[in-house]
C-alpha atoms as a PDB file:
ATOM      1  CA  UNK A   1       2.626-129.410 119.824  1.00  0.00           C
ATOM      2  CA  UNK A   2       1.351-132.202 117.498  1.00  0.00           C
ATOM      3  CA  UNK A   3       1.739-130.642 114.145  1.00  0.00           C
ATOM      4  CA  UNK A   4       0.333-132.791 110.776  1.00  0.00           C
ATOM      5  CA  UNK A   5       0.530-132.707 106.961  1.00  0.00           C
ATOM      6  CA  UNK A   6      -2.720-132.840 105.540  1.00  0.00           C
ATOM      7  CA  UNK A   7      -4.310-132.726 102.247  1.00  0.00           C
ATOM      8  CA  UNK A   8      -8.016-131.083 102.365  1.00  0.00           C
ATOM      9  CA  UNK A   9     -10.698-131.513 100.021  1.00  0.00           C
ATOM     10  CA  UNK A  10     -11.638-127.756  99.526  1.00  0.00           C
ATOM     11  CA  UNK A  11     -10.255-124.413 100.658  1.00  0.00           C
ATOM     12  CA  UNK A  12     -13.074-121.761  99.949  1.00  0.00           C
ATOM     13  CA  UNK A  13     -15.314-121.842 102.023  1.00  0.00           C
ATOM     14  CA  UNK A  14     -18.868-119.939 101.824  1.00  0.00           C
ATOM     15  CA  UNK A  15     -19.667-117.663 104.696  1.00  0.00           C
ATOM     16  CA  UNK A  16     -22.459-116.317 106.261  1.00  0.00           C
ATOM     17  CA  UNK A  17     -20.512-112.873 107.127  1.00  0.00           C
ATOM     18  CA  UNK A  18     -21.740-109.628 106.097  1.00  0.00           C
ATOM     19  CA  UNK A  19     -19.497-108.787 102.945  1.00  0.00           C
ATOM     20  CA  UNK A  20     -17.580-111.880 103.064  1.00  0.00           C
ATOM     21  CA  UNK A  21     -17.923-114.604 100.467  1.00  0.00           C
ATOM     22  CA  UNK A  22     -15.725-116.833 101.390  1.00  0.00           C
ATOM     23  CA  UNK A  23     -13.077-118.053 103.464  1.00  0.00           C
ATOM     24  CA  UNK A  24      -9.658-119.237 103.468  1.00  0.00           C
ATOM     25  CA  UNK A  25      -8.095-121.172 106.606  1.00  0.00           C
ATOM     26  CA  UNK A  26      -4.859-123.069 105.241  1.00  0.00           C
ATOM     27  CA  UNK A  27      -4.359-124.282 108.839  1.00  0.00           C
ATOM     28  CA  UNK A  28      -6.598-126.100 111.262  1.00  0.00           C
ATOM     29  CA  UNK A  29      -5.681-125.488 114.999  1.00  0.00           C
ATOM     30  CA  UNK A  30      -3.815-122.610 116.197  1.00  0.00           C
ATOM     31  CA  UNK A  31      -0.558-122.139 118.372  1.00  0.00           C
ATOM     32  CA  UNK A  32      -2.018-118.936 119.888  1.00  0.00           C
ATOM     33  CA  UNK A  33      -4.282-121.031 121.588  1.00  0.00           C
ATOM     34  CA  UNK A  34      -5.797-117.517 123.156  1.00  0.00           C
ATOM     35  CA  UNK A  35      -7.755-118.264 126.267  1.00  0.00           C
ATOM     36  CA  UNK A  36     -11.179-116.564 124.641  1.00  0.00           C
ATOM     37  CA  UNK A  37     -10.784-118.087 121.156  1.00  0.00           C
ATOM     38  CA  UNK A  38     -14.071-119.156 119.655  1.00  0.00           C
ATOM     39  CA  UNK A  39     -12.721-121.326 116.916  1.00  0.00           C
ATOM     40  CA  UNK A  40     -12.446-123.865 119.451  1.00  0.00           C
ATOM     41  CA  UNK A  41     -15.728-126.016 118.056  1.00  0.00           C
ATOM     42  CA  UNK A  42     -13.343-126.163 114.994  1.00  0.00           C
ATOM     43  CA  UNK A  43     -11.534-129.425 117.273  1.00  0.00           C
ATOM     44  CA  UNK A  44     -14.786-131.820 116.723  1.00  0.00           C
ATOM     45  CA  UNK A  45     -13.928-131.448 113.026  1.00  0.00           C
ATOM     46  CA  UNK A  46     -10.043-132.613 113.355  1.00  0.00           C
ATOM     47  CA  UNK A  47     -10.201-136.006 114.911  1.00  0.00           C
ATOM     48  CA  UNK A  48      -7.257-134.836 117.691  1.00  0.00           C
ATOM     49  CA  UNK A  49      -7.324-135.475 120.924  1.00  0.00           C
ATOM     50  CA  UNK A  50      -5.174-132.640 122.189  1.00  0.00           C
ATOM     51  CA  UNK A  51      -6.356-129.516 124.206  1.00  0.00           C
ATOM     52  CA  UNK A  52      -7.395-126.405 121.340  1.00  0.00           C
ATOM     53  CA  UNK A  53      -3.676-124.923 120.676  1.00  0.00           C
ATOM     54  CA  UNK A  54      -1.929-128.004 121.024  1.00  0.00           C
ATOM     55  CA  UNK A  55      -2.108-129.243 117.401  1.00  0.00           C
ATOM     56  CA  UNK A  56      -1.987-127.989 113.912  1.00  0.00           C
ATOM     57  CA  UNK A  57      -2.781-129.472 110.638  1.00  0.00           C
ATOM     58  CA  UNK A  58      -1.488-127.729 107.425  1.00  0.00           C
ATOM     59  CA  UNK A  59      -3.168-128.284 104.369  1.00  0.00           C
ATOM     60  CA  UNK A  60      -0.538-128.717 102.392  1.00  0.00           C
ATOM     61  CA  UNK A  61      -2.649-128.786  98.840  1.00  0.00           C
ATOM     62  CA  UNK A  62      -3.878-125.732  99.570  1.00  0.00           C
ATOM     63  CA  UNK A  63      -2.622-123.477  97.266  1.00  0.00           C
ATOM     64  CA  UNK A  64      -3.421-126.100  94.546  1.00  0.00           C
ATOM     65  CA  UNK A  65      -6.989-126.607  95.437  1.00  0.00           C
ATOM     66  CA  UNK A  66      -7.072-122.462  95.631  1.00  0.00           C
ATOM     67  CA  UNK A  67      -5.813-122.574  91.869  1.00  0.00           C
ATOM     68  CA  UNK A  68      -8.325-125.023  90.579  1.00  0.00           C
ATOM     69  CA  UNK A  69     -11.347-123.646  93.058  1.00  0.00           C
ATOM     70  CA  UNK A  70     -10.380-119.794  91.599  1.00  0.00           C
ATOM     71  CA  UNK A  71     -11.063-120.853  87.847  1.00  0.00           C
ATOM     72  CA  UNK A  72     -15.087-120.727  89.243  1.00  0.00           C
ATOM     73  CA  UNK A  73     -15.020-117.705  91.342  1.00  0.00           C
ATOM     74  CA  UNK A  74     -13.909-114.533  90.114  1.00  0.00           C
ATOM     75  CA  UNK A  75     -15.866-111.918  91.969  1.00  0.00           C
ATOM     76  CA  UNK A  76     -16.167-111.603  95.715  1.00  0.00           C
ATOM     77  CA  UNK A  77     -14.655-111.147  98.956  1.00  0.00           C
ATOM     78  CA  UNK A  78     -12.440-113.717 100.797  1.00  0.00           C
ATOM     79  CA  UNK A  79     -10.947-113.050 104.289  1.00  0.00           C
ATOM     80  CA  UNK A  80      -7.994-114.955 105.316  1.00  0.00           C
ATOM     81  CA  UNK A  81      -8.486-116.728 108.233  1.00  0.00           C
ATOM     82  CA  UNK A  82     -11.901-117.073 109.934  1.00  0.00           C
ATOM     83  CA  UNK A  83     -11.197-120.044 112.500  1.00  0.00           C
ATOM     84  CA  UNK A  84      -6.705-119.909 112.733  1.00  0.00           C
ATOM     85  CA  UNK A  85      -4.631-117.419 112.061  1.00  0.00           C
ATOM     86  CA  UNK A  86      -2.998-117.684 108.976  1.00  0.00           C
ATOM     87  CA  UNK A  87       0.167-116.021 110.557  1.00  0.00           C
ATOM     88  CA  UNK A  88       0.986-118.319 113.367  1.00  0.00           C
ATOM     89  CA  UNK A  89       4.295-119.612 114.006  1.00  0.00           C
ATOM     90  CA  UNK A  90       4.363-122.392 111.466  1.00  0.00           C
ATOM     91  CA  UNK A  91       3.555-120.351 108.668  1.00  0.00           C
ATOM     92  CA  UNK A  92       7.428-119.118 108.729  1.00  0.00           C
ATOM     93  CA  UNK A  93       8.067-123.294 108.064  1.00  0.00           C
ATOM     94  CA  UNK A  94       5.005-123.895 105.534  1.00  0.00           C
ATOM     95  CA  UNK A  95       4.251-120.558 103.822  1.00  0.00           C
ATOM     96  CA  UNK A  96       1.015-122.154 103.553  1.00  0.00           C
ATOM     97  CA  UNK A  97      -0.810-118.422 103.456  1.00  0.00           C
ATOM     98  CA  UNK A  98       2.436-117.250 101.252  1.00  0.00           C
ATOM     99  CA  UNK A  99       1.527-119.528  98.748  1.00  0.00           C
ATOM    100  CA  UNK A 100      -2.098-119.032  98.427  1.00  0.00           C
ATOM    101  CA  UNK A 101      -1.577-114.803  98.768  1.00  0.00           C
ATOM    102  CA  UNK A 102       0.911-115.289  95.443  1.00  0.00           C
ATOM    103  CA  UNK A 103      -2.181-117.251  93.780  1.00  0.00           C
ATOM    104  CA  UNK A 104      -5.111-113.884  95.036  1.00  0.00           C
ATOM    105  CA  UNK A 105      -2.640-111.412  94.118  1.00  0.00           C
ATOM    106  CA  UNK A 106      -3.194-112.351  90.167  1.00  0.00           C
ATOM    107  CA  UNK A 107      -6.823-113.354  90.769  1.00  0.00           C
ATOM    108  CA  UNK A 108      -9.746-110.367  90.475  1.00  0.00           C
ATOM    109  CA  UNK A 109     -11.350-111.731  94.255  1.00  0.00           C
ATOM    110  CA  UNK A 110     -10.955-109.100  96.862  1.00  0.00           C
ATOM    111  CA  UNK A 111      -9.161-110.167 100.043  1.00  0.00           C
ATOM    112  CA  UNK A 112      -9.071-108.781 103.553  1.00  0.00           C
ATOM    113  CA  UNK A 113      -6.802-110.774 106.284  1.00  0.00           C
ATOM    114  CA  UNK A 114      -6.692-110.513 110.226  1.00  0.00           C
ATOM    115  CA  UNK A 115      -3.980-111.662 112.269  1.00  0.00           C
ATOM    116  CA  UNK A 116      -2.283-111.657 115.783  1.00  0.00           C
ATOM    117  CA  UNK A 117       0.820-112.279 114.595  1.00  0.00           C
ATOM    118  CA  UNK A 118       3.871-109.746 112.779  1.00  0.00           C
ATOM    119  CA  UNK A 119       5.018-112.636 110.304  1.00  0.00           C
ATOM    120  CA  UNK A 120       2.388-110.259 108.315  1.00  0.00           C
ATOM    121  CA  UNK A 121       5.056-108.250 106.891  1.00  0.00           C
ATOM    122  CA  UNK A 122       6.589-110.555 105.597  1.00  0.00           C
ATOM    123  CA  UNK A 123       4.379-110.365 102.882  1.00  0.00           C
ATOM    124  CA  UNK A 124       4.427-106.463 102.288  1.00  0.00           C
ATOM    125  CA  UNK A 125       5.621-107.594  98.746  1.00  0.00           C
ATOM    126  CA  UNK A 126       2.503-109.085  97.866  1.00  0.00           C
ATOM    127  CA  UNK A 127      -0.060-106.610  99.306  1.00  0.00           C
ATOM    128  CA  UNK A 128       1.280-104.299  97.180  1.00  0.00           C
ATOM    129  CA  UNK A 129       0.746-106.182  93.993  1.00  0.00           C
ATOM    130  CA  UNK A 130      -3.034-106.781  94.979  1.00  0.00           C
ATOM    131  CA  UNK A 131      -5.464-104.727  93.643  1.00  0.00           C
ATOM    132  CA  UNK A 132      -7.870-104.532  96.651  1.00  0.00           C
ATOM    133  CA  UNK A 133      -6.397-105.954 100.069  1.00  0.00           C
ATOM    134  CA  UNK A 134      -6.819-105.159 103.376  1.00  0.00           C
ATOM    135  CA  UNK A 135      -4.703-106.282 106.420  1.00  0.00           C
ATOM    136  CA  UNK A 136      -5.823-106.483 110.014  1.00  0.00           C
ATOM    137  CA  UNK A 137      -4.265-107.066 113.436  1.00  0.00           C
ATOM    138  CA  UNK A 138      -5.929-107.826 116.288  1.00  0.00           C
ATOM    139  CA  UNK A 139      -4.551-105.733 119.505  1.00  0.00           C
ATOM    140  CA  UNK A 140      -6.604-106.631 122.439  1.00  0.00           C
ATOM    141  CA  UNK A 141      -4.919-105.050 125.223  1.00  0.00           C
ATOM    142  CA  UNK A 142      -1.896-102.266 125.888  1.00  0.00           C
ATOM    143  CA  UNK A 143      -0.285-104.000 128.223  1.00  0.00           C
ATOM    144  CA  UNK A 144       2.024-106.314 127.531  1.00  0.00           C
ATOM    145  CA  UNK A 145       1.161-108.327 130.908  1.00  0.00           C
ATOM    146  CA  UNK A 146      -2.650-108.653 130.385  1.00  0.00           C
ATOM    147  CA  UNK A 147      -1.174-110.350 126.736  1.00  0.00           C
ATOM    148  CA  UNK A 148       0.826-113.023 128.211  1.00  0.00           C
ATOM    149  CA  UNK A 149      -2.560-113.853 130.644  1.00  0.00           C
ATOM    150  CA  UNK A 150      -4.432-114.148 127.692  1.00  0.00           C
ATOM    151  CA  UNK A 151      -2.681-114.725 124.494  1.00  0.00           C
ATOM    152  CA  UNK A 152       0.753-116.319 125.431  1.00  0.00           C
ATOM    153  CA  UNK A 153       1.916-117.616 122.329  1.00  0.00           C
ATOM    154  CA  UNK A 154       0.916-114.762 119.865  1.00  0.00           C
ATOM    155  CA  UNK A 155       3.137-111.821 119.128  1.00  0.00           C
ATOM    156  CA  UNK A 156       4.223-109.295 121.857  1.00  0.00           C
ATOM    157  CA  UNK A 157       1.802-106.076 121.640  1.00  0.00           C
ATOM    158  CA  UNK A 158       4.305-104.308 120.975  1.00  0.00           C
ATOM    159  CA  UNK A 159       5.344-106.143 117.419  1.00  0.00           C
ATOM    160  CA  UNK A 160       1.840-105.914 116.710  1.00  0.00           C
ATOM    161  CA  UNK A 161       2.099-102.471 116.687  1.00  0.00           C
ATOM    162  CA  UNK A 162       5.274-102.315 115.044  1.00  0.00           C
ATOM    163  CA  UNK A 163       3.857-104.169 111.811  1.00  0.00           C
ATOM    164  CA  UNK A 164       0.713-102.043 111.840  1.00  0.00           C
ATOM    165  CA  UNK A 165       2.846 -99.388 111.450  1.00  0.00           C
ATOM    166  CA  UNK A 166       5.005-100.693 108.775  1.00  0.00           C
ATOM    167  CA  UNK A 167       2.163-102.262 106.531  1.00  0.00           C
ATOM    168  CA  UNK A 168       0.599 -98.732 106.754  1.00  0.00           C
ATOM    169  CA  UNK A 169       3.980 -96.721 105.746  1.00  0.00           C
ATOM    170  CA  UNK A 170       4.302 -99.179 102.934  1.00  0.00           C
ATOM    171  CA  UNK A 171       0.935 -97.991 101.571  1.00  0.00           C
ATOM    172  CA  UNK A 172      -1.053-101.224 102.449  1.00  0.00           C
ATOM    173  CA  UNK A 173      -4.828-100.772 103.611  1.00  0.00           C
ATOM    174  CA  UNK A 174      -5.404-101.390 107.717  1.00  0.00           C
ATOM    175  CA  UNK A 175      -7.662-101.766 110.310  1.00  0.00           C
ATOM    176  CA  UNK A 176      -7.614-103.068 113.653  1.00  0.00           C
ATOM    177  CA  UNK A 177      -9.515-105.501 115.262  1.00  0.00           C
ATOM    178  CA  UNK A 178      -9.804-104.802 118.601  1.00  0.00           C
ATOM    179  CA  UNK A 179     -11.971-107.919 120.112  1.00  0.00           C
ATOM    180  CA  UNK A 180     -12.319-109.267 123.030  1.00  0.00           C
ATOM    181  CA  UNK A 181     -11.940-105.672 124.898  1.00  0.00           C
ATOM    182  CA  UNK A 182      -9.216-107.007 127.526  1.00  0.00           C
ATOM    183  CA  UNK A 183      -8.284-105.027 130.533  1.00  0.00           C
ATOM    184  CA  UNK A 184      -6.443-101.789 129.566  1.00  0.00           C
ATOM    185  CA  UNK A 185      -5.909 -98.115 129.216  1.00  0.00           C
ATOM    186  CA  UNK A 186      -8.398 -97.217 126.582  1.00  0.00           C
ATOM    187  CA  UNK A 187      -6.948 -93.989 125.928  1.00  0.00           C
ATOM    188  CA  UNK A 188      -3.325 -95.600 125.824  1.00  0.00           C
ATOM    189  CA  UNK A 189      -4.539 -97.807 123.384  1.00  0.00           C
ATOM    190  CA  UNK A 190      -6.117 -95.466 120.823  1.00  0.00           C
ATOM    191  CA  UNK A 191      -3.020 -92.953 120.702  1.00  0.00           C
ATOM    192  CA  UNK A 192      -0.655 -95.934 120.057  1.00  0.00           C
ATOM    193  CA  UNK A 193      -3.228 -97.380 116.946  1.00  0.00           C
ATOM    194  CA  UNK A 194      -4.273 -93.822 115.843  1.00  0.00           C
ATOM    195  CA  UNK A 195      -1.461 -92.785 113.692  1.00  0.00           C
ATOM    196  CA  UNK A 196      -1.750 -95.761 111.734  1.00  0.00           C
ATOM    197  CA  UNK A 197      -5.346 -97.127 110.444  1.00  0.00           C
ATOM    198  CA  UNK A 198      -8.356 -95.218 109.259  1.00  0.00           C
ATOM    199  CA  UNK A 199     -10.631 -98.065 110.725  1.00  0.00           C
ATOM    200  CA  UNK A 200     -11.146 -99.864 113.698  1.00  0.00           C
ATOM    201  CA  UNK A 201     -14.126-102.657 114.959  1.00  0.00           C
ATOM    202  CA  UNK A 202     -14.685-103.176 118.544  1.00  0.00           C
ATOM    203  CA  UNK A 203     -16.032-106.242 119.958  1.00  0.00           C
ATOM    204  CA  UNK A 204     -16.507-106.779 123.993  1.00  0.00           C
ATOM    205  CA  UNK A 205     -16.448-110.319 124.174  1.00  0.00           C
ATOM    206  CA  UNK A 206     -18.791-112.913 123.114  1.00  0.00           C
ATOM    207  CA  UNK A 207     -17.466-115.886 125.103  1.00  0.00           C
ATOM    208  CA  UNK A 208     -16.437-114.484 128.736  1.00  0.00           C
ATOM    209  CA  UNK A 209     -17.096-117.868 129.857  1.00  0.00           C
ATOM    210  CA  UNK A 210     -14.190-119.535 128.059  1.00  0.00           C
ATOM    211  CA  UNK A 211     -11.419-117.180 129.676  1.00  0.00           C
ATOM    212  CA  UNK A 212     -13.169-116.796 132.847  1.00  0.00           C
ATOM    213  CA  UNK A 213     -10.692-119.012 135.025  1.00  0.00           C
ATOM    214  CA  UNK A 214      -7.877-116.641 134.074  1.00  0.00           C
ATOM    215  CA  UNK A 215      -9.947-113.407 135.092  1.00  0.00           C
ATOM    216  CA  UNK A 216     -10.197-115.269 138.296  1.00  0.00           C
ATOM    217  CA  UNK A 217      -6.221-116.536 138.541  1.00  0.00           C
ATOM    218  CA  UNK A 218      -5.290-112.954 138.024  1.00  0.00           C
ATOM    219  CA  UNK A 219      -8.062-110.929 140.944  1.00  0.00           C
ATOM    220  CA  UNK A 220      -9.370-109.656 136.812  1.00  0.00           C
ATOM    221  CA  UNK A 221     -12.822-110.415 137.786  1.00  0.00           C
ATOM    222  CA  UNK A 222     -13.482-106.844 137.855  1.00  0.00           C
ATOM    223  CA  UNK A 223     -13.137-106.535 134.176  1.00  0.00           C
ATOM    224  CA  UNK A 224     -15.814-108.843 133.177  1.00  0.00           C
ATOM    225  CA  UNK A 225     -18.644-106.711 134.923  1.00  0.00           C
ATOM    226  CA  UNK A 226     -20.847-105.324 131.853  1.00  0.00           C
ATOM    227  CA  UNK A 227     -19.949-101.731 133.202  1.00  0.00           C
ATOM    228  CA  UNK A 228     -15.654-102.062 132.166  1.00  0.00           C
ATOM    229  CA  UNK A 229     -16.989-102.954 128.856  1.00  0.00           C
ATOM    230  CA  UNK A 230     -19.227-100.040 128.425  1.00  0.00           C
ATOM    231  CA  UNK A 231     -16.900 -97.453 129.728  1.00  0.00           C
ATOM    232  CA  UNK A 232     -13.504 -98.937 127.933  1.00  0.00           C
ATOM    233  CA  UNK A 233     -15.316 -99.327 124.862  1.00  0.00           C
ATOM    234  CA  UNK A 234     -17.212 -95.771 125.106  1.00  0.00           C
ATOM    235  CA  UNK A 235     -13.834 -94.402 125.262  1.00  0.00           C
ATOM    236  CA  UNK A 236     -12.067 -95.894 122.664  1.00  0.00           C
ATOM    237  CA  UNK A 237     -14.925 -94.713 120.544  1.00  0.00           C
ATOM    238  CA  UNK A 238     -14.249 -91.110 121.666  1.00  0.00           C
ATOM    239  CA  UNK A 239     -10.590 -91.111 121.442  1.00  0.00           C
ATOM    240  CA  UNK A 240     -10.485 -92.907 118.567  1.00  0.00           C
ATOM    241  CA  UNK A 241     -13.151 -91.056 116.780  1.00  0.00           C
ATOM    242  CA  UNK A 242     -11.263 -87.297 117.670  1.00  0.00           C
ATOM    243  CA  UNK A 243      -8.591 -88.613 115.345  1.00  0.00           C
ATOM    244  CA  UNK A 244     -11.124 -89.218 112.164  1.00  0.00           C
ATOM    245  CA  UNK A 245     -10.665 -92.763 112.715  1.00  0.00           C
ATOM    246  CA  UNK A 246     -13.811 -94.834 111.645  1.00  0.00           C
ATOM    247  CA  UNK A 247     -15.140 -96.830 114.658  1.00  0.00           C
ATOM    248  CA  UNK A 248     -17.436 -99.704 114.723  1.00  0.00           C
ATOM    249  CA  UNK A 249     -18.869-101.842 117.362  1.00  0.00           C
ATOM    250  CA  UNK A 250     -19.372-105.240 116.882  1.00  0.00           C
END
């Protein structure tokens, strides 16, 4: 892992997603290096030469450049990350997203995050002294062996559920992003989320191509036929929708 200290020039970015103003990536690169990720275009940008998930760059001014940016934006929405997750691994070293969380906590923007990782609770703390903030994690599977195939270097399924759970006990707003739909049991899935969020989005996949080769290593090929799609995602709907859960499909 080639890892770099960076300074950037700006940290808000404007975005063209529905209710999103802006957004905030205090890392470029990712350790998760999922097999599906689309934020791979994001290497052009970098200058590295390594494979996507073999090098990070922290911006280390970014909570300063957040302070000074903040002074001309005090309405909106900002999601933290778009193109890395904000929670991987070297977050615990940096506290990159710590930093700039402290700084939205006293500013009147309202955030939403999404993550793969349980370093989120960490920052319970903070959630709770933000005014509007809501906190995502991305569970893609049940099964903890479709998770290694796909998303090796993330947190175990299991943690991921373990933090959705706590963030929600301590009070904090969640929802689960359940995207790309990755081989499972649908109904599995839903009773272990359920308890736990009020709101879920579900997206099939929108780049089977990229994680193709491992559907193949693994006899998976099965699951990208437009028919496991329909039928998982029909029934996470259903199941997910008996317990009042609001259900989306992206």
């Amino acid at each position: 892992m080639t890892v770099r200290e960076v300074t950037a020039r700006t940290i808000l970015t404007k975005t063209g997603i529905p209710g999103i103003n802006w957004c905030l990536n205090p890392y470029v690169g990712c350790q998760h290096a999922c097999a599906y990720c689309y934020a791979t275009f994001m290497k052009k940008y970098s200058g590295h030469d390594e494979p996507w998930g073999e090098f990070v760059d922290a911006k280390i001014n970014a909570p300063g450049l957040l302070k000074r940016e903040l002074r001309r934006r005090r309405e909106g929405r900002v999601v933290v990350s778009s193109v890395t997750d904000c929670y991987q691994p070297l977050e615990a070293r940096f506290k990159l997203t710590r930093a700039c969380l402290e700084i939205l906590a006293i500013s009147t923007l309202e955030v939403s995050i999404l993550t793969k990782s349980d370093l989120v609770v960490r920052d319970i703390d903070l959630f709770k002294r933000m005014p509007c903030v809501e906190v995502g994690l991305t569970i893609t599977t049940d099964r903890e062996d479709i998770h290694q195939m796909f998303e090796p270097h993330s947190s175990a399924i299991a943690d991921r559920l373990a933090a959705l759970k706590q963030l929600s006990k301590s009070g904090v707003s969640t929802y689960v992003f359940i995207g790309p739909v990755l081989p499972m049991n649908p109904e599995k899935l839903a009773e272990a989320i359920a308890p736990y969020t009020k709101s879920v989005l579900i997206d099939r996949m929108n780049y089977p191509w990229k994680a193709r080769q491992v559907y193949v290593d693994h006899d998976l090929k099965w699951a990208l036929d437009p028919v496991f799609f329909e039928e998982t995602q029909a029934t996470l709907v259903a199941r997910l929708e008996r317990h009042g859960i609001e259900t989306e499909v992206v």
